[in-house]
C-alpha atoms as a PDB file:
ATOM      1  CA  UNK A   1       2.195  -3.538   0.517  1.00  0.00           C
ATOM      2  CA  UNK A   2       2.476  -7.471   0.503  1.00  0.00           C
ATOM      3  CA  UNK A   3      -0.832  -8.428   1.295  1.00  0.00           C
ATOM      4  CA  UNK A   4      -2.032  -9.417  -1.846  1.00  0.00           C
ATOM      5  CA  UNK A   5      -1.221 -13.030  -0.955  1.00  0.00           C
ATOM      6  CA  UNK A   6      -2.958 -15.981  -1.991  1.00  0.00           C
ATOM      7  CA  UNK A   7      -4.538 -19.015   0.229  1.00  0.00           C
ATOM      8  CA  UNK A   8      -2.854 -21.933  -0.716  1.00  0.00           C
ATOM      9  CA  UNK A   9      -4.739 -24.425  -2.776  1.00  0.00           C
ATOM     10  CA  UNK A  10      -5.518 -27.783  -0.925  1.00  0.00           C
ATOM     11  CA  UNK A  11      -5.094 -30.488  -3.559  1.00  0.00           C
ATOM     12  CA  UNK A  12      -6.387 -32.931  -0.246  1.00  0.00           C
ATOM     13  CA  UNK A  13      -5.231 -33.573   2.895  1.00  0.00           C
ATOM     14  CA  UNK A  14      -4.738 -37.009   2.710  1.00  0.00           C
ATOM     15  CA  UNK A  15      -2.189 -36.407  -0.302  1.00  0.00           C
ATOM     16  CA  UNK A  16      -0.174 -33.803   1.071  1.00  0.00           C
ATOM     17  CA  UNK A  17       0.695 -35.876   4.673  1.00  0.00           C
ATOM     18  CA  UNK A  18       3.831 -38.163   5.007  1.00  0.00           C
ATOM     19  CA  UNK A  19       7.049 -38.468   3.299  1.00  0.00           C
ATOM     20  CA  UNK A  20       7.580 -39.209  -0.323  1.00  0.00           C
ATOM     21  CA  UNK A  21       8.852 -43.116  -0.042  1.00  0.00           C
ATOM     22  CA  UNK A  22       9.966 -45.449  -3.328  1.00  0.00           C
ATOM     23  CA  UNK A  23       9.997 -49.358  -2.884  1.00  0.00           C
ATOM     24  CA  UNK A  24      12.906 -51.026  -4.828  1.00  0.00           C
ATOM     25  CA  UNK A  25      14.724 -54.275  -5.274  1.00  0.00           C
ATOM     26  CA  UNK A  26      11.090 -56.151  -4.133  1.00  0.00           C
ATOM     27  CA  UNK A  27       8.814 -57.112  -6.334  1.00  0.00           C
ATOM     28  CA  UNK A  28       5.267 -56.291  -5.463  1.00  0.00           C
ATOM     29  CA  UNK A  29       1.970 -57.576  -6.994  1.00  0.00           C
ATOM     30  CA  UNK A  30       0.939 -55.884 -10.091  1.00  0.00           C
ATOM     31  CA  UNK A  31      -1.502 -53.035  -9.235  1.00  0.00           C
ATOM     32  CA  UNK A  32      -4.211 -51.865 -11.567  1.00  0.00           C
ATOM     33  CA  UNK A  33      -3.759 -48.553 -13.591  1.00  0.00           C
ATOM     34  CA  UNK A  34      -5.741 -46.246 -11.213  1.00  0.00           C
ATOM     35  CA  UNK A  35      -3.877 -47.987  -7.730  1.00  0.00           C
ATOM     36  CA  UNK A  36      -0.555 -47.337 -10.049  1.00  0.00           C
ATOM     37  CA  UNK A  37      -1.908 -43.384 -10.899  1.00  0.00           C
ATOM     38  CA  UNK A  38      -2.923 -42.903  -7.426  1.00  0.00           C
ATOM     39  CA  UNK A  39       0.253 -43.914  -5.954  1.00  0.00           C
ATOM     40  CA  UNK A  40       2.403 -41.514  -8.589  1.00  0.00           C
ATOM     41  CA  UNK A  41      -0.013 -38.892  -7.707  1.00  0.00           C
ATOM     42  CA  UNK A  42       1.245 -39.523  -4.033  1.00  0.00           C
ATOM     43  CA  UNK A  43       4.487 -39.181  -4.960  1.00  0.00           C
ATOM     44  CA  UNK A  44       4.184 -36.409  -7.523  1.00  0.00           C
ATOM     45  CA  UNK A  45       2.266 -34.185  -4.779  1.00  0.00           C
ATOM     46  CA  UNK A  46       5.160 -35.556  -2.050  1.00  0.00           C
ATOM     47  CA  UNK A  47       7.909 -33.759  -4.709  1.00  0.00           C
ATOM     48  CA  UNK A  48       6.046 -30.969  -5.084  1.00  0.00           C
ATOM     49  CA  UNK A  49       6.050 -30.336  -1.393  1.00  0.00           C
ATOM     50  CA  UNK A  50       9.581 -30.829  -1.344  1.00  0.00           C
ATOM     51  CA  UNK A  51      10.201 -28.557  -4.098  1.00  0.00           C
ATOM     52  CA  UNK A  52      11.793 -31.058  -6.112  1.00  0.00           C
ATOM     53  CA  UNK A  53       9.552 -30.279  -9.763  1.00  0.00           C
ATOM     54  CA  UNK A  54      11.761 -32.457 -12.215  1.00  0.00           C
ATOM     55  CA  UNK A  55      10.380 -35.194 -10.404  1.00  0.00           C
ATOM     56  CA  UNK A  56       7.267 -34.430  -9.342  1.00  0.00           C
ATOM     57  CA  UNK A  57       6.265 -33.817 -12.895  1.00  0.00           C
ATOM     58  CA  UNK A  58       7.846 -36.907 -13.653  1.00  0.00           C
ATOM     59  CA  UNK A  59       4.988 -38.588 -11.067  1.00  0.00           C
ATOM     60  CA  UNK A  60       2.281 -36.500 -12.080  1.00  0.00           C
ATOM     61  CA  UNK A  61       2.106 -36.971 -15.796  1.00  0.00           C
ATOM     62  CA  UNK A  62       2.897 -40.891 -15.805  1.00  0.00           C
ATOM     63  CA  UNK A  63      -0.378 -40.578 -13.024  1.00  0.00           C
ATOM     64  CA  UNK A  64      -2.376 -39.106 -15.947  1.00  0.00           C
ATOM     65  CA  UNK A  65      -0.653 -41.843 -18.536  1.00  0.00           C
ATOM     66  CA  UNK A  66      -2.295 -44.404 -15.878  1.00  0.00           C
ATOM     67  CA  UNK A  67      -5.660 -42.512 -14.935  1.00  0.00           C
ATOM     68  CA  UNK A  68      -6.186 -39.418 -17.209  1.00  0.00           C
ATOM     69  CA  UNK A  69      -9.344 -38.666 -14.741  1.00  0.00           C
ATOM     70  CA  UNK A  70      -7.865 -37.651 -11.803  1.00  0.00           C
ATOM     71  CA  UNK A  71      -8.989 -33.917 -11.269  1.00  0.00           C
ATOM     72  CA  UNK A  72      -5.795 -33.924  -8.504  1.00  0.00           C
ATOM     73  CA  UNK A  73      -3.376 -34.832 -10.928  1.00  0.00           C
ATOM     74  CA  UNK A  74      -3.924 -32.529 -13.286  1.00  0.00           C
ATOM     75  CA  UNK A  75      -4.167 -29.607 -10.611  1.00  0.00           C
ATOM     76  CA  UNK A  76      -0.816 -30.569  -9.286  1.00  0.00           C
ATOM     77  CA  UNK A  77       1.073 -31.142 -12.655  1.00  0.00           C
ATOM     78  CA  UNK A  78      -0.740 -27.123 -13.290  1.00  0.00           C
ATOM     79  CA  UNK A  79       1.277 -25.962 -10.143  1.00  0.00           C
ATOM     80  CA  UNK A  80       4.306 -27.620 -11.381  1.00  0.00           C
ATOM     81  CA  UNK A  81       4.088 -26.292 -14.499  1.00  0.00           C
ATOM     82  CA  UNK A  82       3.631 -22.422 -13.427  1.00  0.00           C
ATOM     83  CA  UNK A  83       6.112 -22.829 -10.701  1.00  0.00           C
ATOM     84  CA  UNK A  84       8.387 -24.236 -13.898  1.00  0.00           C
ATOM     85  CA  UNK A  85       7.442 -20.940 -15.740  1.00  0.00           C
ATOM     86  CA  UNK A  86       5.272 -22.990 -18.711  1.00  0.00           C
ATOM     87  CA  UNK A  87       2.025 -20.400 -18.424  1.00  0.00           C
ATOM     88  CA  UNK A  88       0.248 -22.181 -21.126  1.00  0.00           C
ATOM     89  CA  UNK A  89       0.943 -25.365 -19.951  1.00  0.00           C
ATOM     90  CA  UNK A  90      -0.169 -24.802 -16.511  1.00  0.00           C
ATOM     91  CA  UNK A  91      -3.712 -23.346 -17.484  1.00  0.00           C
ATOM     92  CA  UNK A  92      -4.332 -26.199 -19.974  1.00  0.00           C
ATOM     93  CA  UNK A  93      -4.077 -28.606 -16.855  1.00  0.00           C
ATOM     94  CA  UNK A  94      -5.978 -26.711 -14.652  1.00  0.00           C
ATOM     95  CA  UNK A  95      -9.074 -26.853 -17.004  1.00  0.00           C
ATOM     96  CA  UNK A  96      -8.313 -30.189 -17.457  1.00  0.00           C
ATOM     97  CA  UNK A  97      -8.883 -30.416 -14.100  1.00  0.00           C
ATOM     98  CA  UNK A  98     -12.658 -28.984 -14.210  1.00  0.00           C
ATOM     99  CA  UNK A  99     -13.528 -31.152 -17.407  1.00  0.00           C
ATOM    100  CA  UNK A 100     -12.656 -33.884 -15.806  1.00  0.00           C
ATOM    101  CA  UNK A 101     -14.917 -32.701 -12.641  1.00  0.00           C
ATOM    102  CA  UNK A 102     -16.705 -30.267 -13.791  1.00  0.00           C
ATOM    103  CA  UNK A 103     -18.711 -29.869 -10.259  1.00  0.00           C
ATOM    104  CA  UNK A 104     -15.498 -29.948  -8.031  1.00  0.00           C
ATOM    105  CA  UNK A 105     -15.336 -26.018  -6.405  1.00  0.00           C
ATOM    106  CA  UNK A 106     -11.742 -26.851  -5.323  1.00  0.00           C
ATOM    107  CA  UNK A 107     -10.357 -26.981  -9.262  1.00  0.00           C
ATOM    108  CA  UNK A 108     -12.823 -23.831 -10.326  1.00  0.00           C
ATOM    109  CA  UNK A 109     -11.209 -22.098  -7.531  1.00  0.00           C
ATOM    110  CA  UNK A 110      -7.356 -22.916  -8.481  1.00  0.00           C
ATOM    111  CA  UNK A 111      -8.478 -21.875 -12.132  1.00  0.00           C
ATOM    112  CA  UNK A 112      -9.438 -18.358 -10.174  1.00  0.00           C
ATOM    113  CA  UNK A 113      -6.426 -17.947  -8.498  1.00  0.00           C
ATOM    114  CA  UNK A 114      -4.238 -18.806 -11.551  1.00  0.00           C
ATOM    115  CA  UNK A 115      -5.871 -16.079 -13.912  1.00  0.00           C
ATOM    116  CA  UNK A 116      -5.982 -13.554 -11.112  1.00  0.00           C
ATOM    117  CA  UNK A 117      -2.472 -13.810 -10.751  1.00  0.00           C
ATOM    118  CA  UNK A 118      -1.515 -12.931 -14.609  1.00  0.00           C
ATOM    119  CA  UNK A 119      -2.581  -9.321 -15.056  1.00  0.00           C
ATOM    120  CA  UNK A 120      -5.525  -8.044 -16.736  1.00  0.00           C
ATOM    121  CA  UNK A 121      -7.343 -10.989 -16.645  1.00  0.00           C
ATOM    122  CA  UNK A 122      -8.676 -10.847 -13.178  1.00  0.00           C
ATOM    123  CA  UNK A 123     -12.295 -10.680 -14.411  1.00  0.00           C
ATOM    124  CA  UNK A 124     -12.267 -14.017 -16.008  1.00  0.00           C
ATOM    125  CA  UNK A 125     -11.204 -14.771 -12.673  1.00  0.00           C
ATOM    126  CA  UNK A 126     -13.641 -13.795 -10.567  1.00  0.00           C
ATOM    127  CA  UNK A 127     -16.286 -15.486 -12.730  1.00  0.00           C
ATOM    128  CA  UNK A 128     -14.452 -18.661 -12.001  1.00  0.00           C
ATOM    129  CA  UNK A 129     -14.749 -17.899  -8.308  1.00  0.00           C
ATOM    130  CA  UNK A 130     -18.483 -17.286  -8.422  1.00  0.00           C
ATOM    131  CA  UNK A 131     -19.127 -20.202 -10.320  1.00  0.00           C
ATOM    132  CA  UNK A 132     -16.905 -21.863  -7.568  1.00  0.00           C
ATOM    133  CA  UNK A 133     -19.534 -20.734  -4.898  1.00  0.00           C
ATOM    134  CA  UNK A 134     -22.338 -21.338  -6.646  1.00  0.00           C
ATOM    135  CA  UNK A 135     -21.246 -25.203  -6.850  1.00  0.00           C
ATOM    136  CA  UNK A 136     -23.681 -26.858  -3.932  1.00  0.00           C
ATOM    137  CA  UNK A 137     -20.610 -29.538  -3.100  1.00  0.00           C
ATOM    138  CA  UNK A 138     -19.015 -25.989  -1.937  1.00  0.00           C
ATOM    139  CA  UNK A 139     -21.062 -25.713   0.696  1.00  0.00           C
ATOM    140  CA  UNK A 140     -20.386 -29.346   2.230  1.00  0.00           C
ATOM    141  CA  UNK A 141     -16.769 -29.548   0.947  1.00  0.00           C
ATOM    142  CA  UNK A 142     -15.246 -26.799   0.261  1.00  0.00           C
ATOM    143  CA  UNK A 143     -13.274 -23.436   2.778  1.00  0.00           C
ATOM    144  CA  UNK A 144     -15.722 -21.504   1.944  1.00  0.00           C
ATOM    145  CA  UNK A 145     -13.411 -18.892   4.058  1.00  0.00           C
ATOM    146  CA  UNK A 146     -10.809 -19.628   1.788  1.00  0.00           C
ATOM    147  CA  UNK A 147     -12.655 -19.747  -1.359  1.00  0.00           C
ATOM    148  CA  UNK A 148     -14.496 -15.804  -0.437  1.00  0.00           C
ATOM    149  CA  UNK A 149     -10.705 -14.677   1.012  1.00  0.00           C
ATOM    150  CA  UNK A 150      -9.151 -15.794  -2.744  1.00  0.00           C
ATOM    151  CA  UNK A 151     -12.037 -13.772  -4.556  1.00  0.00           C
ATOM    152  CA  UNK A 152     -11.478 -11.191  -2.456  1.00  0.00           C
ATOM    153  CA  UNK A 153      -7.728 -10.754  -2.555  1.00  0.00           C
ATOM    154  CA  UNK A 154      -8.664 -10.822  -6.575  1.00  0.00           C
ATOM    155  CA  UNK A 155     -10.859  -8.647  -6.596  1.00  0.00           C
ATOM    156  CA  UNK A 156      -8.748  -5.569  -4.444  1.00  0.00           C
ATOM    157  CA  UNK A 157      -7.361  -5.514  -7.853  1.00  0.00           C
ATOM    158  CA  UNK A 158      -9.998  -3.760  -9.505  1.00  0.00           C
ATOM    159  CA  UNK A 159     -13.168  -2.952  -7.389  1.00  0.00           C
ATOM    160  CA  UNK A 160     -11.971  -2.326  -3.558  1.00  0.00           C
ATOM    161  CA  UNK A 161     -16.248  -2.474  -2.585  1.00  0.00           C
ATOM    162  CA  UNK A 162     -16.473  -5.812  -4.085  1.00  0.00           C
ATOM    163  CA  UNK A 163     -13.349  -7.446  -2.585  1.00  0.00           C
ATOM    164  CA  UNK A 164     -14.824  -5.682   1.012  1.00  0.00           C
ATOM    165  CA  UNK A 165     -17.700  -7.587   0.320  1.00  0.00           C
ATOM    166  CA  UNK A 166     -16.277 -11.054  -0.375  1.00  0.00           C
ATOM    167  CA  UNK A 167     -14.008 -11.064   2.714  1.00  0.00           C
ATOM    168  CA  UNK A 168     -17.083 -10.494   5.035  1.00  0.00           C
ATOM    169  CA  UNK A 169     -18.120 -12.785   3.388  1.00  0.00           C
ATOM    170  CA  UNK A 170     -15.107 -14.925   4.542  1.00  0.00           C
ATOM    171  CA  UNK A 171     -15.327 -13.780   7.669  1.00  0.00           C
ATOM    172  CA  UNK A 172     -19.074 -14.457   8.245  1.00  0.00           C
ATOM    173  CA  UNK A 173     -17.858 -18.531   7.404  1.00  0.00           C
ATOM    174  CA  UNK A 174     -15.279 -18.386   9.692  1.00  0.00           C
ATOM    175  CA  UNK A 175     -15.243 -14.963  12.208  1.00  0.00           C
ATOM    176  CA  UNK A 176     -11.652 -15.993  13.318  1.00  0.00           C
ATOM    177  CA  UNK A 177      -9.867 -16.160  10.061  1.00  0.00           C
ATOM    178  CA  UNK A 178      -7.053 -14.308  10.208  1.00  0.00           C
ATOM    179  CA  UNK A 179      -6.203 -14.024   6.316  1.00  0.00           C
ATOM    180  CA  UNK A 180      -9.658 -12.124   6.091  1.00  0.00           C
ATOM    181  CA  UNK A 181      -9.069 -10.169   8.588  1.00  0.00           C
ATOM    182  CA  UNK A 182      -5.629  -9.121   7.437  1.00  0.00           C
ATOM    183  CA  UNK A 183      -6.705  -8.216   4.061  1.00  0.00           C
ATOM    184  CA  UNK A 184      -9.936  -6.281   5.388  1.00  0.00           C
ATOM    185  CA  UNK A 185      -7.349  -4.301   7.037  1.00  0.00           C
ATOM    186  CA  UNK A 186      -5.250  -3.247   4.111  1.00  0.00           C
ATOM    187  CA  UNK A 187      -9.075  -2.635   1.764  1.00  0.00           C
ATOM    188  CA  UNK A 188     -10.453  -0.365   4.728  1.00  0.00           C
ATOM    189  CA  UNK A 189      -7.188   1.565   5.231  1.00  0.00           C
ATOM    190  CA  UNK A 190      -7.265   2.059   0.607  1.00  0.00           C
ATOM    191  CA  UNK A 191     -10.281   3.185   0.828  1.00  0.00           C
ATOM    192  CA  UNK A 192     -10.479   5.566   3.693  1.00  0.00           C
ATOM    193  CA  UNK A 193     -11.580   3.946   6.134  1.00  0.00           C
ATOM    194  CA  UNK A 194      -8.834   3.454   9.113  1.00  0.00           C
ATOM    195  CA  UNK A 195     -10.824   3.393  11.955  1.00  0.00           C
ATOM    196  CA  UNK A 196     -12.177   0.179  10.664  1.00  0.00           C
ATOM    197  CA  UNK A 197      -8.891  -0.749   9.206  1.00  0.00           C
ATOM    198  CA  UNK A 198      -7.310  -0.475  12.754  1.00  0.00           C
ATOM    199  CA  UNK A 199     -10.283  -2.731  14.106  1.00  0.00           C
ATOM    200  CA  UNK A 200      -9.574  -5.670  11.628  1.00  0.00           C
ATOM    201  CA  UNK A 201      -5.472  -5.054  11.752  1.00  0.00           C
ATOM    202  CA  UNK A 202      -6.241  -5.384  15.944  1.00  0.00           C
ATOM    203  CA  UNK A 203      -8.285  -8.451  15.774  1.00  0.00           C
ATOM    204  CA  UNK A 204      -5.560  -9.619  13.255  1.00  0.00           C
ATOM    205  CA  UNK A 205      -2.651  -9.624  15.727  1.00  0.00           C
ATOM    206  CA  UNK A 206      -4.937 -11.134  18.433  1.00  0.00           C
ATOM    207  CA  UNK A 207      -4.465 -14.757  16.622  1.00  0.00           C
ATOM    208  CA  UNK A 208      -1.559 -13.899  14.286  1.00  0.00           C
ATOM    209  CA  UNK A 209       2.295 -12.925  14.297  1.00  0.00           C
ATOM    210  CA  UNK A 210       3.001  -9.787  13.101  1.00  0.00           C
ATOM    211  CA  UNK A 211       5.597  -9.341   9.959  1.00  0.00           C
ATOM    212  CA  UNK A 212       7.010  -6.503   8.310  1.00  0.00           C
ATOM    213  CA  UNK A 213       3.663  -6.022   5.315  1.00  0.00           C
ATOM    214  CA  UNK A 214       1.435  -5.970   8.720  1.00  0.00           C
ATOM    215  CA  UNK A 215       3.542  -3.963  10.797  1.00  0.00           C
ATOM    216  CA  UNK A 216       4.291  -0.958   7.876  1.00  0.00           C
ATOM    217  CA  UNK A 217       0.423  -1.082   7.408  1.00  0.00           C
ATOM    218  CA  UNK A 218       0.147  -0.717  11.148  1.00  0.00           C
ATOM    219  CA  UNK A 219       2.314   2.574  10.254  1.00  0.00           C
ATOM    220  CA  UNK A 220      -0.107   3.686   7.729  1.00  0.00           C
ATOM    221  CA  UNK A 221      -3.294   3.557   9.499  1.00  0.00           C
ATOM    222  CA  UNK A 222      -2.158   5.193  12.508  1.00  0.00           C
ATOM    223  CA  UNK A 223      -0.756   7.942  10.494  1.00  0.00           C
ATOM    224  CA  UNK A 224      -3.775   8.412   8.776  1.00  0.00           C
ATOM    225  CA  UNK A 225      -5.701   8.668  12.260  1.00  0.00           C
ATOM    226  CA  UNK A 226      -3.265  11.033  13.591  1.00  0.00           C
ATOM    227  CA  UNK A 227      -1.833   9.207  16.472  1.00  0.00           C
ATOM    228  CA  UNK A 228       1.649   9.468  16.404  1.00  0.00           C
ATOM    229  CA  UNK A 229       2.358   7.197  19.056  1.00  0.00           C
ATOM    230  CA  UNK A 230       1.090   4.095  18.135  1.00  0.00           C
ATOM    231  CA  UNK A 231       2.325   4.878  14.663  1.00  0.00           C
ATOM    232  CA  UNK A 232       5.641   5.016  16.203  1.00  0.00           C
ATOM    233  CA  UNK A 233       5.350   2.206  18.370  1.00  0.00           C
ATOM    234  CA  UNK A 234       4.408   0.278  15.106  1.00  0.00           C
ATOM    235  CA  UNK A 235       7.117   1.390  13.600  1.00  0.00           C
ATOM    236  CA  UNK A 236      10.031   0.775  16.162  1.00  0.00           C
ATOM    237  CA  UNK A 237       8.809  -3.003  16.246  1.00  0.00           C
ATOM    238  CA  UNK A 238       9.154  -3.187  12.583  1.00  0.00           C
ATOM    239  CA  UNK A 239      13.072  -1.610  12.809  1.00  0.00           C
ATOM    240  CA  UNK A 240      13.510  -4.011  15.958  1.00  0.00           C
ATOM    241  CA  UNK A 241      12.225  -6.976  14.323  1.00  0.00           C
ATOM    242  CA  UNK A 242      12.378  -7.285  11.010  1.00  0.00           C
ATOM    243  CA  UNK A 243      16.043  -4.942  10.297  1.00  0.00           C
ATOM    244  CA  UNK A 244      16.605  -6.286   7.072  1.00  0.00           C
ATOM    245  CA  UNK A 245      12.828  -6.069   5.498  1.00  0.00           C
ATOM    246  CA  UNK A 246      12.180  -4.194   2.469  1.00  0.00           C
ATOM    247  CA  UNK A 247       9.451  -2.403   4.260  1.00  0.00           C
ATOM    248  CA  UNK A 248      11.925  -1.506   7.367  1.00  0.00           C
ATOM    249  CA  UNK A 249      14.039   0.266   4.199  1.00  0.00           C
ATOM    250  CA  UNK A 250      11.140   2.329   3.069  1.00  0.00           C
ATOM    251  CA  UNK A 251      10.698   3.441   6.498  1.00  0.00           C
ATOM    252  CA  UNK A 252      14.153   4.337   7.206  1.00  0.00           C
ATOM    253  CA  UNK A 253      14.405   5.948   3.968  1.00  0.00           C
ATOM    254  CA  UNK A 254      11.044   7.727   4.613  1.00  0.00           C
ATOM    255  CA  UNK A 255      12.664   9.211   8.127  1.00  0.00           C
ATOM    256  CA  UNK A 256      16.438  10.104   5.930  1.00  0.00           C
ATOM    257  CA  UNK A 257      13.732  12.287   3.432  1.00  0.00           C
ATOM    258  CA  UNK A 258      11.846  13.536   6.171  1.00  0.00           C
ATOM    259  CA  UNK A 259      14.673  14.853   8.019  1.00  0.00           C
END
């Protein structure tokens, strides 16, 4: 299954809008160090979007040069760095991002999401997401849907009860998100419970599109509540749709075995 997927990170809106524009051959007023480190963080974030990391780490450490307190900065030179492969790198700059702000949910939670996703450390994790919630600015400030649907994805990892409980927890701060709803799905249908998991998979394709991780656990649940039908149904979308999917070759190669 591929639903283990994280929530994206939100380093701010206002950052991640617009094009990534350099002024040359005009010479502007001199701007103080922070204008200067806000602007590279601009840019930085705008090469990071584009996928361009050579630069954007160029932009992102000469912000911190400029402004060495800007939580943002250091969370977005973090994403370079793990997208870069530099492990240790990256989690030194996303806890320089909480020193710097130590009451700012949004870095706790990246910290979460980064240790989650390196194995066996996924309960130093989740105490980074519950310190995360227990943050009052979280309340005001912070996707709270987002923040319960990253513990939860973490925590499917090694207590399927707990991760239930965070993503109704998602769900109770936002009853139409569709991530929560997805992965409730996938932890009802591993532990048992498909009638529920077909509930939340339902609701799920109400507001969503379907793609081949939803459609072969569409297979799965209807299996495992004996109706051949809508498992097959399920399954000729998947073959229809998504032909060259990894999970439309485990299904074909399920049928070759079978037969």
């Amino acid at each position: 299954m591929k639903t283990q997927r994280w929530i994206p990170i939100v380093l701010s809106a206002a950052l991640l809008t617009g094009c990534v524009t350099e002024t040359s051959g005009t010479k502007l007023p001199e701007a103080s160090d922070e204008d200067a480190a806000q602007a590279n963080l601009e840019l930085g974030i705008g090469y990071l979007r584009q996928g361009n990391l050579p630069e954007a780490q160029v932009k992102l450490e000469k912000a911190i040069e400029q402004n060495p307190r800007l939580p943002e900065a250091h969370t977005a030179l973090a994403i370079v760095y793990e997208q870069l492969g530099d492990l240790e790198a990256a989690e030194r700059q996303y806890r320089r991002s909480i020193s710097v702000s130590p009451d700012d949910p949004d870095a706790i939670e990246a910290l979460g999401v980064f240790l989650c996703r390196r194995a066996g450390r996924e309960t130093e994790a989740l105490k980074e997401f519950e310190r995360a919630l227990a943050i009052p600015l979280s309340v005001a400030y912070t996707d709270r849907a987002s923040l319960y649907a990253n513990a939860g994805i973490c925590a499917k990892r090694v207590d399927l009860a707990q991760a239930e409980d965070y993503l109704r927890l998602s769900l109770r701060n936002n009853p139409g998100y569709s991530e929560a709803l997805l992965q409730l799905a996938d932890v009802a249908h591993k532990r048992g419970n498909d009638l529920q998991a077909r509930a939340f998979l339902e609701r799920y394709l109400g507001i969503s599109r379907a793609s081949p991780a939803v459609l072969w656990l569409g297979v799965q649940i209807e299996e495992q509540l004996g109706d051949i039908d809508a498992a097959a149904a399920y399954a000729a979308q998947l073959k229809s749709e998504f032909p060259e999917s990894v999970e439309t070759r485990q299904l074909l190669e399920r049928e070759r075995n079978a037969g």
